[in-house]
C-alpha atoms as a PDB file:
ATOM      1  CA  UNK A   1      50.733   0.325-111.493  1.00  0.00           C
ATOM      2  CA  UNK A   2      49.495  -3.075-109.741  1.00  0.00           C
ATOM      3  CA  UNK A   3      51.975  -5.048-107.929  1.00  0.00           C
ATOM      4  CA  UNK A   4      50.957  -8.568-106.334  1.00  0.00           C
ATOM      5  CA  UNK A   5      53.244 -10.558-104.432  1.00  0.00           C
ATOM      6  CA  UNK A   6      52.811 -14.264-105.400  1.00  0.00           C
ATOM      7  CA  UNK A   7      55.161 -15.380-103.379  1.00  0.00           C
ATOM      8  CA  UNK A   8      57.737 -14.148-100.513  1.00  0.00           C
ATOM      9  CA  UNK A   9      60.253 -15.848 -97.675  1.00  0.00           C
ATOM     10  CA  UNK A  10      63.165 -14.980 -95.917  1.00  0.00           C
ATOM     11  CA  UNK A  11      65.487 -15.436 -99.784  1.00  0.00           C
ATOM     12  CA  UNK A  12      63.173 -15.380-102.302  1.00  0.00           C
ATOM     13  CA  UNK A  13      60.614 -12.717-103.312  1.00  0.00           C
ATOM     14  CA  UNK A  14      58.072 -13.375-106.388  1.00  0.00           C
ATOM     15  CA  UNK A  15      56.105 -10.548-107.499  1.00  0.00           C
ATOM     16  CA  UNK A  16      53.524 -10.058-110.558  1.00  0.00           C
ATOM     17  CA  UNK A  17      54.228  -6.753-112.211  1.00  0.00           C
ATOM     18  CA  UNK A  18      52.242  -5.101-114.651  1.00  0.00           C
ATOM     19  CA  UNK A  19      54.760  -3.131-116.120  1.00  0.00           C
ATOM     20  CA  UNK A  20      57.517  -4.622-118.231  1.00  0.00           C
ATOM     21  CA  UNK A  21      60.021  -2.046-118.910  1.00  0.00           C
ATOM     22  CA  UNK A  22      60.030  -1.512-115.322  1.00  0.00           C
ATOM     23  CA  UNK A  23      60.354  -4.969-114.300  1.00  0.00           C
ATOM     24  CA  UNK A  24      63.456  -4.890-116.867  1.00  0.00           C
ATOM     25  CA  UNK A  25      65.124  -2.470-115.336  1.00  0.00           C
ATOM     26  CA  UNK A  26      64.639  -3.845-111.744  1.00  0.00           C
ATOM     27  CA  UNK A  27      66.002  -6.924-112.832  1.00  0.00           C
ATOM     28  CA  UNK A  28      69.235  -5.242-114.239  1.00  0.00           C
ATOM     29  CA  UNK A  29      69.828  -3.574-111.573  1.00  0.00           C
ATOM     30  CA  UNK A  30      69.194  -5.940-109.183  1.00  0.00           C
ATOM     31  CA  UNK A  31      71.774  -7.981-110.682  1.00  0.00           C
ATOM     32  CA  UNK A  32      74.460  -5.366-110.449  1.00  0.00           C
ATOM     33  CA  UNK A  33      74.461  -6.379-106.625  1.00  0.00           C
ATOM     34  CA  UNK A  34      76.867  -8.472-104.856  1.00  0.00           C
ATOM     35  CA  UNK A  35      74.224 -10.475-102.795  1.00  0.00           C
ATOM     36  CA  UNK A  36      72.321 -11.347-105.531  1.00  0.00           C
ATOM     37  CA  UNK A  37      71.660 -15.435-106.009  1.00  0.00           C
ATOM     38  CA  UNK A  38      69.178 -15.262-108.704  1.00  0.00           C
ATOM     39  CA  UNK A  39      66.930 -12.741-110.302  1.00  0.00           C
ATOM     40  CA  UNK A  40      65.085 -13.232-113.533  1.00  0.00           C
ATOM     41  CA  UNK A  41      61.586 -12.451-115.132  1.00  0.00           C
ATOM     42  CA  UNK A  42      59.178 -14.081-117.130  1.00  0.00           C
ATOM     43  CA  UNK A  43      56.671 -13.299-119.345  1.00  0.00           C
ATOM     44  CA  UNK A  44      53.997 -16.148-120.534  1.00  0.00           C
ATOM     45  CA  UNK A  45      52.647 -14.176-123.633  1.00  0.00           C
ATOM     46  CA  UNK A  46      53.372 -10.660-124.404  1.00  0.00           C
ATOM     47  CA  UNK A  47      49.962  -9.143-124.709  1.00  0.00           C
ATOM     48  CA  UNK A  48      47.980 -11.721-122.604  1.00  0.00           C
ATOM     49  CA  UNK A  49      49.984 -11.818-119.176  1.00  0.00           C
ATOM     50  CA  UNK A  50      51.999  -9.360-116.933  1.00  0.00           C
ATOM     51  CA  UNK A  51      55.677 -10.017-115.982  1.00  0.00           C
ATOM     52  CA  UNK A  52      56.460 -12.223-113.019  1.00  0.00           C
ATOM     53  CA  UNK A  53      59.471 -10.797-111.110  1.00  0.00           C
ATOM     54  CA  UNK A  54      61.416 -13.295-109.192  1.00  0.00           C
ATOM     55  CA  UNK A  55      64.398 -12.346-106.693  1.00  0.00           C
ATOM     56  CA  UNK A  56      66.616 -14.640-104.644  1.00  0.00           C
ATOM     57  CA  UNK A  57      69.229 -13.202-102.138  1.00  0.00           C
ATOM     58  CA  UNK A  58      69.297 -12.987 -98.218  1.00  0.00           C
ATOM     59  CA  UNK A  59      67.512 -10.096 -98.071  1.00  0.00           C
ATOM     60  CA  UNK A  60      64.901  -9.778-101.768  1.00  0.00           C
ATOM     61  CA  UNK A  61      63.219  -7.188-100.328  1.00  0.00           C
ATOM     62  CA  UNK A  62      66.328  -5.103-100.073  1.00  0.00           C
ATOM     63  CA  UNK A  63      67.791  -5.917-103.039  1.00  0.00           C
ATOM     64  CA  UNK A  64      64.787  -4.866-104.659  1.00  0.00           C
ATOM     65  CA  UNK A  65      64.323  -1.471-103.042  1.00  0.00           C
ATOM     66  CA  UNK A  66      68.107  -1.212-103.638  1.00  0.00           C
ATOM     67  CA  UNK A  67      67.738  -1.394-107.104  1.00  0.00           C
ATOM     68  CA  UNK A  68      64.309   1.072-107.068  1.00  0.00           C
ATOM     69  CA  UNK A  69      66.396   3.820-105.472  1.00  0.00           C
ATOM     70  CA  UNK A  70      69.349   3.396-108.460  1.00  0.00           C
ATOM     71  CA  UNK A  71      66.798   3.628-111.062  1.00  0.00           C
ATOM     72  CA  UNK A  72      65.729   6.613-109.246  1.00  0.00           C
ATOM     73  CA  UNK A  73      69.215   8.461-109.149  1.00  0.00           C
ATOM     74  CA  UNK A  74      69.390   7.308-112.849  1.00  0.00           C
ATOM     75  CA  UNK A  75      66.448   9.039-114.075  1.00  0.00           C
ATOM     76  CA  UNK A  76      67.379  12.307-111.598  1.00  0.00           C
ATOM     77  CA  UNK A  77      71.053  12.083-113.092  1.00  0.00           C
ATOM     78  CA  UNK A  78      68.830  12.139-116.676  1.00  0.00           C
ATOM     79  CA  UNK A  79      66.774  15.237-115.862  1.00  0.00           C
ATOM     80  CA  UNK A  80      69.596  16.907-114.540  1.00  0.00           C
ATOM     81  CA  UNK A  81      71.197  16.580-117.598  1.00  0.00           C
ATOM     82  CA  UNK A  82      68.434  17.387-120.055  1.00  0.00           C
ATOM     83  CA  UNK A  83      68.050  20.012-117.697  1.00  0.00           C
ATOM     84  CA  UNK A  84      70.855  21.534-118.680  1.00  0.00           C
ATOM     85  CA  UNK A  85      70.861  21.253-122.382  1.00  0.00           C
ATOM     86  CA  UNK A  86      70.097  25.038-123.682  1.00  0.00           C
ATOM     87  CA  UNK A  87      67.168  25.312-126.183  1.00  0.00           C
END
């Protein structure tokens, strides 16, 4: 996965993504914070250009690891489960 970071300050993180379900989960989950100002992603055409993540918030960086480590309980909450299903 490629990550660039276009741009980044104390409140507002902007990062090029090239993975668009993730970038759609990051930004729902990033918006399930308190903190959160603004978060949104665009995508300039679907098969020509990579999602641009942008975060704003007094800590982006944070709020954007925060919302990595949910998606990550998520998807161990999901194994668990399937997991347990009997074949």
């Amino acid at each position: 996965m490629k990550v660039e970071v276009l741009e980044e300050s104390d409140e507002k993180l902007k990062l090029r993504i090239d993975d668009l379900t993730l970038v759609n989960l990051l930004n729902d989950n990033i918006w399930k914070q308190k903190s959160i100002e603004m978060a949104a992603y665009s995508v300039e055409h679907p098969y020509l250009s990579q999602p641009v993540l942008v975060v704003k918030s007094k800590n982006p960086k944070k709020s954007l690891l925060d919302a990595a480590d949910k998606i990550l309980e998520d998807v161990k909450e999901l194994k668990k489960k399937v997991d347990a299903i009997k074949e």
